[in-house]
PDB file of N, CA and C in Angstrom:
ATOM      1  N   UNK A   1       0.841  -1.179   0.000  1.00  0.00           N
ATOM      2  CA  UNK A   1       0.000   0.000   0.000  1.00  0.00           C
ATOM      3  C   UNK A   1       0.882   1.236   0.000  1.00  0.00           C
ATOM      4  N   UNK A   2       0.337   2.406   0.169  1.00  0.00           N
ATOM      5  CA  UNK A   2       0.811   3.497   0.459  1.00  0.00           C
ATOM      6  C   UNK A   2       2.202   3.792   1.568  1.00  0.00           C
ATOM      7  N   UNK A   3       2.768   4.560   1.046  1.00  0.00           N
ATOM      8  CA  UNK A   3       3.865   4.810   2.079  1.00  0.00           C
ATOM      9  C   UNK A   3       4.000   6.174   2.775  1.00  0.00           C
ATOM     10  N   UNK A   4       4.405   6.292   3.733  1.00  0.00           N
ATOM     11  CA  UNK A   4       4.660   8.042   4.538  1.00  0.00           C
ATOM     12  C   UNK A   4       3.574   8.772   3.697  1.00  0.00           C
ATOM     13  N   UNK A   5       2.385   8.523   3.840  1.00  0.00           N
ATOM     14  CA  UNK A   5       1.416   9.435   3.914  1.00  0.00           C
ATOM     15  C   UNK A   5       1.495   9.389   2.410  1.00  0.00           C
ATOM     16  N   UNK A   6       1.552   9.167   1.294  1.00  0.00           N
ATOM     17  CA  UNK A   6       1.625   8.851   0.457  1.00  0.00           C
ATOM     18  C   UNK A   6       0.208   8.388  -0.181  1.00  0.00           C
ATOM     19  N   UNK A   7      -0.564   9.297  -1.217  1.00  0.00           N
ATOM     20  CA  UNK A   7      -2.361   8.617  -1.994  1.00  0.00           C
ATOM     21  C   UNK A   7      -2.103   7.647  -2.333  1.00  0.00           C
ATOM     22  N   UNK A   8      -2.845   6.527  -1.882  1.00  0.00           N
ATOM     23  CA  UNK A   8      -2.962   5.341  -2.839  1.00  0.00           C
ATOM     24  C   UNK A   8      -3.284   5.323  -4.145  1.00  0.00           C
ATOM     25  N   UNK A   9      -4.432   6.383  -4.525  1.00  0.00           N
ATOM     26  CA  UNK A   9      -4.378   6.299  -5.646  1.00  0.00           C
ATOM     27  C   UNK A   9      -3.333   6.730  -7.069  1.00  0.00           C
ATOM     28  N   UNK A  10      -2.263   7.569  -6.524  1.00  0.00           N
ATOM     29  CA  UNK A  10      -1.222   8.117  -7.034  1.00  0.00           C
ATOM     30  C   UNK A  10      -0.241   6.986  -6.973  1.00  0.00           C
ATOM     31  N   UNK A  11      -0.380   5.618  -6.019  1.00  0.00           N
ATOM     32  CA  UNK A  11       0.561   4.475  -6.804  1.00  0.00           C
ATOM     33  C   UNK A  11       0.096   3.930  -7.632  1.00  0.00           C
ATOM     34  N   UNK A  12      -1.329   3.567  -7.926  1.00  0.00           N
ATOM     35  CA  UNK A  12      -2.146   3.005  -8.603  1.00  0.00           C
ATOM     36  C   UNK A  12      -1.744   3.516  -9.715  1.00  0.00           C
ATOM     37  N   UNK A  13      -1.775   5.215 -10.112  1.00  0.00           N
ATOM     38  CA  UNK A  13      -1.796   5.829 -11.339  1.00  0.00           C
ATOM     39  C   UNK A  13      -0.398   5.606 -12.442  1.00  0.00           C
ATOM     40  N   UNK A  14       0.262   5.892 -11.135  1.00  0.00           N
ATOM     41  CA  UNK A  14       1.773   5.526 -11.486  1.00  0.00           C
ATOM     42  C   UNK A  14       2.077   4.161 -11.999  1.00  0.00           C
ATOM     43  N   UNK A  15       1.307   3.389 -11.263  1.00  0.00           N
ATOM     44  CA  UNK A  15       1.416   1.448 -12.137  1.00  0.00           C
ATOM     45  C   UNK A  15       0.963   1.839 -13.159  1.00  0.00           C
ATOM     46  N   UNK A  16      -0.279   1.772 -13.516  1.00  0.00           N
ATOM     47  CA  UNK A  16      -0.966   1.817 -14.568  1.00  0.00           C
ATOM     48  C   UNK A  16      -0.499   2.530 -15.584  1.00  0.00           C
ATOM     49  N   UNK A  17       0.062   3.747 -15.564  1.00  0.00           N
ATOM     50  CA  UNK A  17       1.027   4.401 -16.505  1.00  0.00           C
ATOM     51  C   UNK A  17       2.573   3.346 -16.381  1.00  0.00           C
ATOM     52  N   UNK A  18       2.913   2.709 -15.800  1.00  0.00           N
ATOM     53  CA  UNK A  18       4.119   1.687 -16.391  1.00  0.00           C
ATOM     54  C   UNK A  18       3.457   1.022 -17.321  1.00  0.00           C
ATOM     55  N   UNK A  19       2.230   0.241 -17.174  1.00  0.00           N
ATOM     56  CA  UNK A  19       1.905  -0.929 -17.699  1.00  0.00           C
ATOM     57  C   UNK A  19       1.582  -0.737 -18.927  1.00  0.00           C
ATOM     58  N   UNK A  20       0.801   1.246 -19.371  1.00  0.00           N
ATOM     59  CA  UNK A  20       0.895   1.118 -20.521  1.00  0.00           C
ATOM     60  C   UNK A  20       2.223   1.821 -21.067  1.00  0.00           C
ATOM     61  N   UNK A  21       3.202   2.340 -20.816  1.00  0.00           N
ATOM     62  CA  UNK A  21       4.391   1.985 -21.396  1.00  0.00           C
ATOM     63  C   UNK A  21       5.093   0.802 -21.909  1.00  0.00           C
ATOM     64  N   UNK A  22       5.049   0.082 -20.694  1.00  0.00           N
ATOM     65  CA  UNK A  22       5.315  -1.345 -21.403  1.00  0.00           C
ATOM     66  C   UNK A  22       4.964  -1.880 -22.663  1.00  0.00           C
ATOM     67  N   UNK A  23       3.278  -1.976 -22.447  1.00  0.00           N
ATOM     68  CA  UNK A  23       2.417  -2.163 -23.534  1.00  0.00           C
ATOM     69  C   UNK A  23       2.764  -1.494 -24.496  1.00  0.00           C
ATOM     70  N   UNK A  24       3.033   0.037 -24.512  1.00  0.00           N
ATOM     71  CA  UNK A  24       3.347   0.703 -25.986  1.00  0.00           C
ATOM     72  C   UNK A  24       4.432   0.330 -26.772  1.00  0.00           C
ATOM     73  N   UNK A  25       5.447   0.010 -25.553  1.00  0.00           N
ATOM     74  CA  UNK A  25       6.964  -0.587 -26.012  1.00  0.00           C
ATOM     75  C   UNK A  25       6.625  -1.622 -26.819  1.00  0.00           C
ATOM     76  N   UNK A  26       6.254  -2.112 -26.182  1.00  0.00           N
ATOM     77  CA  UNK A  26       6.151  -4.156 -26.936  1.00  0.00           C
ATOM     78  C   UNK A  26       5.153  -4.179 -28.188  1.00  0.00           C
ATOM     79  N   UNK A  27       4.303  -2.938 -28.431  1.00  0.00           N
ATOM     80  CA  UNK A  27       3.153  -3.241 -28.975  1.00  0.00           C
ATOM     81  C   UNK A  27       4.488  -2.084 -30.839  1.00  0.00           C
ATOM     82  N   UNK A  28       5.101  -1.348 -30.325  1.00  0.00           N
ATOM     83  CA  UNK A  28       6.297  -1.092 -31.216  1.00  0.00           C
ATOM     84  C   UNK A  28       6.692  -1.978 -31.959  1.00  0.00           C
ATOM     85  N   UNK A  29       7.542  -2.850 -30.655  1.00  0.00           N
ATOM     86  CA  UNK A  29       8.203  -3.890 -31.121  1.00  0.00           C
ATOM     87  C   UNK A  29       7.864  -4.887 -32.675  1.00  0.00           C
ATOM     88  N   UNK A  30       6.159  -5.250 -31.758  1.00  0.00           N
ATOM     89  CA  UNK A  30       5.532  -5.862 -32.837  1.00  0.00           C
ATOM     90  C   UNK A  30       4.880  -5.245 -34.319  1.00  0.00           C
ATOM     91  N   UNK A  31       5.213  -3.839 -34.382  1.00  0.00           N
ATOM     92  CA  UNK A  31       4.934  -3.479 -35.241  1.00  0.00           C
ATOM     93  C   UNK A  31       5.938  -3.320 -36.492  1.00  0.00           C
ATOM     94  N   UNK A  32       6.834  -3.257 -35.760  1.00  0.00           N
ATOM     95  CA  UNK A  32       8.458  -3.193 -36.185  1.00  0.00           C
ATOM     96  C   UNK A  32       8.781  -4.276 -37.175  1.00  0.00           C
ATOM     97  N   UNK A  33       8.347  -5.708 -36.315  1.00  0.00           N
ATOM     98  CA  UNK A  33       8.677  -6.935 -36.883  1.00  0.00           C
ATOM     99  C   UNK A  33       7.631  -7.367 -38.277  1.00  0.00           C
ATOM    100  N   UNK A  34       6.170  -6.823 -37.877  1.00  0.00           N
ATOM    101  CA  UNK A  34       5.176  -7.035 -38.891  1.00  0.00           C
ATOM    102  C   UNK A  34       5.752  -6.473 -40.484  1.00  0.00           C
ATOM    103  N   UNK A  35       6.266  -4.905 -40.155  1.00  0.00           N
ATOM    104  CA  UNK A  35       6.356  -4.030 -40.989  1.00  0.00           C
ATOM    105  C   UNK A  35       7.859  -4.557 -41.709  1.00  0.00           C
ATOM    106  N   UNK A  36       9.021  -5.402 -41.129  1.00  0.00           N
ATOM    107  CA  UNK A  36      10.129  -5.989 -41.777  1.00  0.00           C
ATOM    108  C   UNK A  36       9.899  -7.171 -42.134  1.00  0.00           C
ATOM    109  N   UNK A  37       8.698  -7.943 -41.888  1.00  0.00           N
ATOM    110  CA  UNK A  37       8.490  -9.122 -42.745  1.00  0.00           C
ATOM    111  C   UNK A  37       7.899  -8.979 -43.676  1.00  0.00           C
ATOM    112  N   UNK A  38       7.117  -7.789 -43.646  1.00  0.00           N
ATOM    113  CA  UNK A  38       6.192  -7.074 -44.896  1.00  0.00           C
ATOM    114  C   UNK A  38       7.372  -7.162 -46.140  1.00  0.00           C
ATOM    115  N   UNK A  39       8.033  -6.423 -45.894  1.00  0.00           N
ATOM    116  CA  UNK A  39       8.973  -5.726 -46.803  1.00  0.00           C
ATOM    117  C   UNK A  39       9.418  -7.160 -47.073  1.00  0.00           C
ATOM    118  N   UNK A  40      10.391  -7.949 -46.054  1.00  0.00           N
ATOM    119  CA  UNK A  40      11.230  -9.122 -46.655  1.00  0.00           C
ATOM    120  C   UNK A  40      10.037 -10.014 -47.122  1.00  0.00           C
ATOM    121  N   UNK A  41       9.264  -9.934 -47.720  1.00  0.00           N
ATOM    122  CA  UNK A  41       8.465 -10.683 -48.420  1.00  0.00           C
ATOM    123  C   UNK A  41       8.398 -10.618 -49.704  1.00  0.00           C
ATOM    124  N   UNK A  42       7.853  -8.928 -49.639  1.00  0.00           N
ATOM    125  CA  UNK A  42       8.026  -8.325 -50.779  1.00  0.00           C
ATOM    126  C   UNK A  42       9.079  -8.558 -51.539  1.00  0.00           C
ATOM    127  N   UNK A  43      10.612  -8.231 -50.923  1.00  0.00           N
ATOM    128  CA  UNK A  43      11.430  -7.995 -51.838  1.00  0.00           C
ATOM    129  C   UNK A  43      12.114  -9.846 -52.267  1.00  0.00           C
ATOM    130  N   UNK A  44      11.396 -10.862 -51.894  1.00  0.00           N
ATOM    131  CA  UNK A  44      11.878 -11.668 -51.805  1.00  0.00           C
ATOM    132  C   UNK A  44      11.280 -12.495 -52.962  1.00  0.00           C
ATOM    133  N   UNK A  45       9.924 -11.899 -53.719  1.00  0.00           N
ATOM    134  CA  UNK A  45       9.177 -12.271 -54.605  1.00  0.00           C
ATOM    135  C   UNK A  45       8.690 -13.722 -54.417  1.00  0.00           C
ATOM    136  N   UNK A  46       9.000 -14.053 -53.132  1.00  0.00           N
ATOM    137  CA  UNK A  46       8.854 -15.957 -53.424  1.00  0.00           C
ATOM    138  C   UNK A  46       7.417 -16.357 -53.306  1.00  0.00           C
ATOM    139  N   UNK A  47       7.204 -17.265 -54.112  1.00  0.00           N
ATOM    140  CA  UNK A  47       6.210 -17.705 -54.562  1.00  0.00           C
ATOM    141  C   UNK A  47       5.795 -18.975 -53.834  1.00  0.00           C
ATOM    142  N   UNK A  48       4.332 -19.346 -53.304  1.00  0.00           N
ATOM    143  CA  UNK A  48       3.769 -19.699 -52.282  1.00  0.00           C
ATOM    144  C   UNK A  48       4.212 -20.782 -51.971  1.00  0.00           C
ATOM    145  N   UNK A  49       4.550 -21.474 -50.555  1.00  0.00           N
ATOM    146  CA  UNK A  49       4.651 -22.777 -50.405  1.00  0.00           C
ATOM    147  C   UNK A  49       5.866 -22.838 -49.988  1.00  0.00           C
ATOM    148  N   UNK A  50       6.660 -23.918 -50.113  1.00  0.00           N
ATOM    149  CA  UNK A  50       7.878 -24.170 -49.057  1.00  0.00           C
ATOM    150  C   UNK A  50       7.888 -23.150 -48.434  1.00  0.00           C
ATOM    151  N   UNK A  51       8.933 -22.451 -48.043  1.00  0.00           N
ATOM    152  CA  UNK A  51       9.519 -21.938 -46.865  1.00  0.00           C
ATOM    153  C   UNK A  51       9.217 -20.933 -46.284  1.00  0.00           C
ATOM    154  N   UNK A  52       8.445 -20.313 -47.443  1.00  0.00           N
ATOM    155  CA  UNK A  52       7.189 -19.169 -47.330  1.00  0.00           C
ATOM    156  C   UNK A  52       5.962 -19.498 -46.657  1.00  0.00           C
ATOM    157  N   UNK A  53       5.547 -20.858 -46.822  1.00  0.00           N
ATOM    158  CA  UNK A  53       4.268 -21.615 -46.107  1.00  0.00           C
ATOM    159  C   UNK A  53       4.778 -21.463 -44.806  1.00  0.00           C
ATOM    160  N   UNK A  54       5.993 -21.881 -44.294  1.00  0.00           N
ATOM    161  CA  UNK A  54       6.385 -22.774 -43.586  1.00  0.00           C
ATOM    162  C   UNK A  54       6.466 -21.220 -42.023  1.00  0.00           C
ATOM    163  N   UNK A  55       7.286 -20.442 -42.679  1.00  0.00           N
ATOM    164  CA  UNK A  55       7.441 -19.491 -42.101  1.00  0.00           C
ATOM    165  C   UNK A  55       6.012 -18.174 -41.940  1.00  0.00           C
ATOM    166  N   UNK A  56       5.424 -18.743 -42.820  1.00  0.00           N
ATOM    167  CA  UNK A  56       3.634 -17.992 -42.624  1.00  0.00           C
ATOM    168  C   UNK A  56       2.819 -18.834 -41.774  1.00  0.00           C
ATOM    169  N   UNK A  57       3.107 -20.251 -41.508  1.00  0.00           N
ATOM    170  CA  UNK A  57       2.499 -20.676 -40.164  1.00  0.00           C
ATOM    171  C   UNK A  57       3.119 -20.647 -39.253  1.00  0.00           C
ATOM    172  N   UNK A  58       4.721 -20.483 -39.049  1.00  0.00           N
ATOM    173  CA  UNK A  58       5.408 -19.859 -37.430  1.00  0.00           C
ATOM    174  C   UNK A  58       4.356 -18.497 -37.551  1.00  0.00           C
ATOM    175  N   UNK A  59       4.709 -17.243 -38.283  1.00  0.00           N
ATOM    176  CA  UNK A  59       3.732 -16.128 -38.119  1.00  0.00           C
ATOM    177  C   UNK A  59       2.728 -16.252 -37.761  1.00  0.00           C
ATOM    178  N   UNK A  60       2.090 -17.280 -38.212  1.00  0.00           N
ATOM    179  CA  UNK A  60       0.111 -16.966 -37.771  1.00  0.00           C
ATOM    180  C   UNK A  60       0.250 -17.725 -36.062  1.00  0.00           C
ATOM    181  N   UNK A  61       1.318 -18.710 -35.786  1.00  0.00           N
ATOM    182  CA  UNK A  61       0.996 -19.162 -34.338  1.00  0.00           C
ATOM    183  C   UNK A  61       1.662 -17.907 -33.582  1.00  0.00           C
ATOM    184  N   UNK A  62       2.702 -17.454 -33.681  1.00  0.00           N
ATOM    185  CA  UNK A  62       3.203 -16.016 -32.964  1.00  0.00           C
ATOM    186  C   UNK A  62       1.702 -15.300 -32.689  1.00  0.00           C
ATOM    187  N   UNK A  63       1.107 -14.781 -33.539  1.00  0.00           N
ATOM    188  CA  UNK A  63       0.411 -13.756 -33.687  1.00  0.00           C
ATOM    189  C   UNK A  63      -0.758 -14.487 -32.959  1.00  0.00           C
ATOM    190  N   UNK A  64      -1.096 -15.438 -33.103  1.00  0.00           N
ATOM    191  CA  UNK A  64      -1.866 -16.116 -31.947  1.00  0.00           C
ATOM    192  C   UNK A  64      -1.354 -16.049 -30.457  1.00  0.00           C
ATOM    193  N   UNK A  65      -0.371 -16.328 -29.902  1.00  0.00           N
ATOM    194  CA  UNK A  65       0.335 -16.678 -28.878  1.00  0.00           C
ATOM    195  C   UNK A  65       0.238 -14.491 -28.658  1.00  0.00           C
ATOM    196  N   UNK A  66       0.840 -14.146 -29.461  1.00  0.00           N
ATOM    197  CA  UNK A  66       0.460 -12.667 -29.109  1.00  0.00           C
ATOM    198  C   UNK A  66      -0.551 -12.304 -28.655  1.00  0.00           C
ATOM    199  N   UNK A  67      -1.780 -12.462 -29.423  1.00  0.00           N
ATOM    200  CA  UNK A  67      -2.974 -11.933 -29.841  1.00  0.00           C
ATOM    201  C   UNK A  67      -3.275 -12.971 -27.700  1.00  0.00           C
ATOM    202  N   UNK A  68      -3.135 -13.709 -26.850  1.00  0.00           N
ATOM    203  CA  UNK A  68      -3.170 -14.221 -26.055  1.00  0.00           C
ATOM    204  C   UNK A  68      -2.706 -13.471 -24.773  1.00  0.00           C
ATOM    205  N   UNK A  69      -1.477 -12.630 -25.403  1.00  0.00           N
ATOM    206  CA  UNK A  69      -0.834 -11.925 -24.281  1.00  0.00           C
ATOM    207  C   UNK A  69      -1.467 -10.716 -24.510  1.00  0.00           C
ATOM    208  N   UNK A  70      -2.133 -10.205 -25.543  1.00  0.00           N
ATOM    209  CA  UNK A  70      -2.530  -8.893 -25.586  1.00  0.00           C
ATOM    210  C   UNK A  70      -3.763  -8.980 -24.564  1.00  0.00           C
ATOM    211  N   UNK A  71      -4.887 -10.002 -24.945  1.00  0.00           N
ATOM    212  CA  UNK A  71      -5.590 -10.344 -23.614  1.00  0.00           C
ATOM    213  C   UNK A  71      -5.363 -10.691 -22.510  1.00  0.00           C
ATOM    214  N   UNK A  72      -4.411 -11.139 -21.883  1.00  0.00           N
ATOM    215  CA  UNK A  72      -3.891 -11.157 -20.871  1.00  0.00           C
ATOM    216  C   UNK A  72      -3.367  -9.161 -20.393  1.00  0.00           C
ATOM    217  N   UNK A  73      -3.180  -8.356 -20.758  1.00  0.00           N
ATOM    218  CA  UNK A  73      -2.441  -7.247 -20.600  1.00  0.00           C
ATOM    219  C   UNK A  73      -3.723  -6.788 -20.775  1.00  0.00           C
ATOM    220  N   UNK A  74      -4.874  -6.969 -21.650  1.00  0.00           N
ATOM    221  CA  UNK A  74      -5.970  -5.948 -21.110  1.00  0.00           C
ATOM    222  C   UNK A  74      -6.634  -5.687 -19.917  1.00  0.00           C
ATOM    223  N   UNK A  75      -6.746  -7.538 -19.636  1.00  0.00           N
ATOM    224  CA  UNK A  75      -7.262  -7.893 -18.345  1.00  0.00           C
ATOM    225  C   UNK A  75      -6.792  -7.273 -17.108  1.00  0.00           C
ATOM    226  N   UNK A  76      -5.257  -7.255 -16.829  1.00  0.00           N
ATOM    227  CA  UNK A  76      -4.647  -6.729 -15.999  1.00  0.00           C
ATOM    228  C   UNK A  76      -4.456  -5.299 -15.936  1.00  0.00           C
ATOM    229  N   UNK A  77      -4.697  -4.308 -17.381  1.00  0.00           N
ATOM    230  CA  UNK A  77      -4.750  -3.194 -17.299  1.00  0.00           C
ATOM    231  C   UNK A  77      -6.621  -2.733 -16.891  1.00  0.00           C
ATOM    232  N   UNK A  78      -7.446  -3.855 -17.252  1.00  0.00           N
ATOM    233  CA  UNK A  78      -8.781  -3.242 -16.489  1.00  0.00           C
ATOM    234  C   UNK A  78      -8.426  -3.861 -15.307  1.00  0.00           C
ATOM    235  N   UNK A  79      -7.981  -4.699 -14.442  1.00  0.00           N
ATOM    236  CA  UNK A  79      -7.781  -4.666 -12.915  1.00  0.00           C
ATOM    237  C   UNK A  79      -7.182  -3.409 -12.349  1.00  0.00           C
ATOM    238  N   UNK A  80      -6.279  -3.172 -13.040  1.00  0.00           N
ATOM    239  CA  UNK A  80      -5.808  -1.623 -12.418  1.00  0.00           C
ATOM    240  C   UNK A  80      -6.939  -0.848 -12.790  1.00  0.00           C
ATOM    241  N   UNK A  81      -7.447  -0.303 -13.853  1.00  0.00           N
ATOM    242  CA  UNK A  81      -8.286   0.556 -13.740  1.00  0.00           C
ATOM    243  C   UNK A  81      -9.607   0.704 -12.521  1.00  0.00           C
ATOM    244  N   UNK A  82     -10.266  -0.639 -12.301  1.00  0.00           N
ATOM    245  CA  UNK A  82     -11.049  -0.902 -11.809  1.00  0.00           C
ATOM    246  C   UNK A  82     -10.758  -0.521 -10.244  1.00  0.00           C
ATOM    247  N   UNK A  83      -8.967  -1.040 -10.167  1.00  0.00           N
ATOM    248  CA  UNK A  83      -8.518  -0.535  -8.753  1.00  0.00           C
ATOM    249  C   UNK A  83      -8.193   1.182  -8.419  1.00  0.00           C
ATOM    250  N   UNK A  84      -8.148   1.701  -9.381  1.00  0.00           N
ATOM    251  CA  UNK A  84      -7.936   3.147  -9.616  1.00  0.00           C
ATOM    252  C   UNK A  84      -9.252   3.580  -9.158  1.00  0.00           C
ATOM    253  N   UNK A  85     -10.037   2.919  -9.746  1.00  0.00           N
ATOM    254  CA  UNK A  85     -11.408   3.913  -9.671  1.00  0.00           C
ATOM    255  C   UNK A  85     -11.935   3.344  -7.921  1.00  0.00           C
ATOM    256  N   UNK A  86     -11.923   2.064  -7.754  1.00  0.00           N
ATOM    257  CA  UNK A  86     -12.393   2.333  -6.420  1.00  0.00           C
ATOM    258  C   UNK A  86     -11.532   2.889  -5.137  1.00  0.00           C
ATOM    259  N   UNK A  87     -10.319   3.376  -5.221  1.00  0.00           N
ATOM    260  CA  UNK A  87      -9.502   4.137  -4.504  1.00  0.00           C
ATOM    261  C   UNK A  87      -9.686   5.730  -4.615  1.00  0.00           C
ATOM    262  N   UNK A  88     -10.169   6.171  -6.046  1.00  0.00           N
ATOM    263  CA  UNK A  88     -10.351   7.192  -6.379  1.00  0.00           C
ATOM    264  C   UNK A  88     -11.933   7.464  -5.645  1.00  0.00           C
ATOM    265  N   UNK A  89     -13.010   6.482  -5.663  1.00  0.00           N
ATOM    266  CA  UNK A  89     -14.090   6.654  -4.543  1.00  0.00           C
ATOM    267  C   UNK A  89     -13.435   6.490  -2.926  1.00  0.00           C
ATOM    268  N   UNK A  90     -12.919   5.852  -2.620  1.00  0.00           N
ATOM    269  CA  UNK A  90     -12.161   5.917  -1.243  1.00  0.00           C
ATOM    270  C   UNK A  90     -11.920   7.016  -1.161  1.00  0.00           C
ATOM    271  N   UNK A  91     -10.915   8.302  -1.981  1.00  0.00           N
ATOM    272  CA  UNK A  91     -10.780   9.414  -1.621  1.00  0.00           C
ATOM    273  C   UNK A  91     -12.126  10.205  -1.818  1.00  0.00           C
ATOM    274  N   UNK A  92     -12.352   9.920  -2.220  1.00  0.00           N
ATOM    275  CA  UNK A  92     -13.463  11.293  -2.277  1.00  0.00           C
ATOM    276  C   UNK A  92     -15.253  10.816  -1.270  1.00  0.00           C
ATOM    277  N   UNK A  93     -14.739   9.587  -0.864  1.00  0.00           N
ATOM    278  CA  UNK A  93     -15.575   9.341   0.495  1.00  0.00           C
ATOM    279  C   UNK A  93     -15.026   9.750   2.048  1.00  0.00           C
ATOM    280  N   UNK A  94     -13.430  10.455   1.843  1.00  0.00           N
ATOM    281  CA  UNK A  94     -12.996  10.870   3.061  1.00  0.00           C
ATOM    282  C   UNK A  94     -11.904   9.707   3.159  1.00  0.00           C
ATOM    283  N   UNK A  95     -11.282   8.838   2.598  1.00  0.00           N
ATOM    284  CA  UNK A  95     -10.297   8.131   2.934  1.00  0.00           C
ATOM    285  C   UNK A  95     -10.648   6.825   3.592  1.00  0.00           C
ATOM    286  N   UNK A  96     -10.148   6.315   3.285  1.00  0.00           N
ATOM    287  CA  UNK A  96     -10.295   4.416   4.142  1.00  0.00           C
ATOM    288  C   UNK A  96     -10.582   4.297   5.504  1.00  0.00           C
ATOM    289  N   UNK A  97     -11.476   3.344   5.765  1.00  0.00           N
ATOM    290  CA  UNK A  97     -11.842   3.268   6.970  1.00  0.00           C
ATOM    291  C   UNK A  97     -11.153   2.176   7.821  1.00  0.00           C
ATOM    292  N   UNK A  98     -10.576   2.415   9.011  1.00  0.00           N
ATOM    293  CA  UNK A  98      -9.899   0.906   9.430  1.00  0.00           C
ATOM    294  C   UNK A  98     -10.459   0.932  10.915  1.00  0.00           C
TER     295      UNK A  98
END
């Protein structure tokens, strides 16, 4: 929780702004990689099947296995939110009751 008098909800805010940094980072990353296989495709002219098949079903399970963690990272970014907002009613009910 909170430290030396420290809002809870101001750690909350502060996570939640890591998590979507993170997220923006990684969500780069993957755009990065989409946008250089684009191209090495293109310039590679190869025509369907062997190694092109082969390496378009590693891609489609990645992007699955992604498309898995992206739900996983929403989930956990609406737990923070959800925890934001009921801390953010804690303050403005006068603070936690113990």
């Amino acid at each position: 929780m909170a430290s030396g008098g420290e809002r809870p909800d101001l750690e909350a805010l502060r996570e939640l702004e890591e998590v979507l940094r993170h997220f923006e980072h990684e969500l780069a990353g993957w755009r990065r990689r989409a946008l250089s296989a684009e191209t090495h495709l293109a310039e590679s002219g190869a025509a369907p099947g062997g190694a092109v098949s082969t390496r378009m079903q590693q891609l489609e399970d990645e992007n699955s296995m992604l498309g898995q963690r992206l739900l996983a990272a929403k989930g956990h970014l609406g737990d923070l939110l959800e925890r934001l907002r009921f801390l953010e009613q804690q303050q403005s009910n006068g603070g936690t009751e113990r």
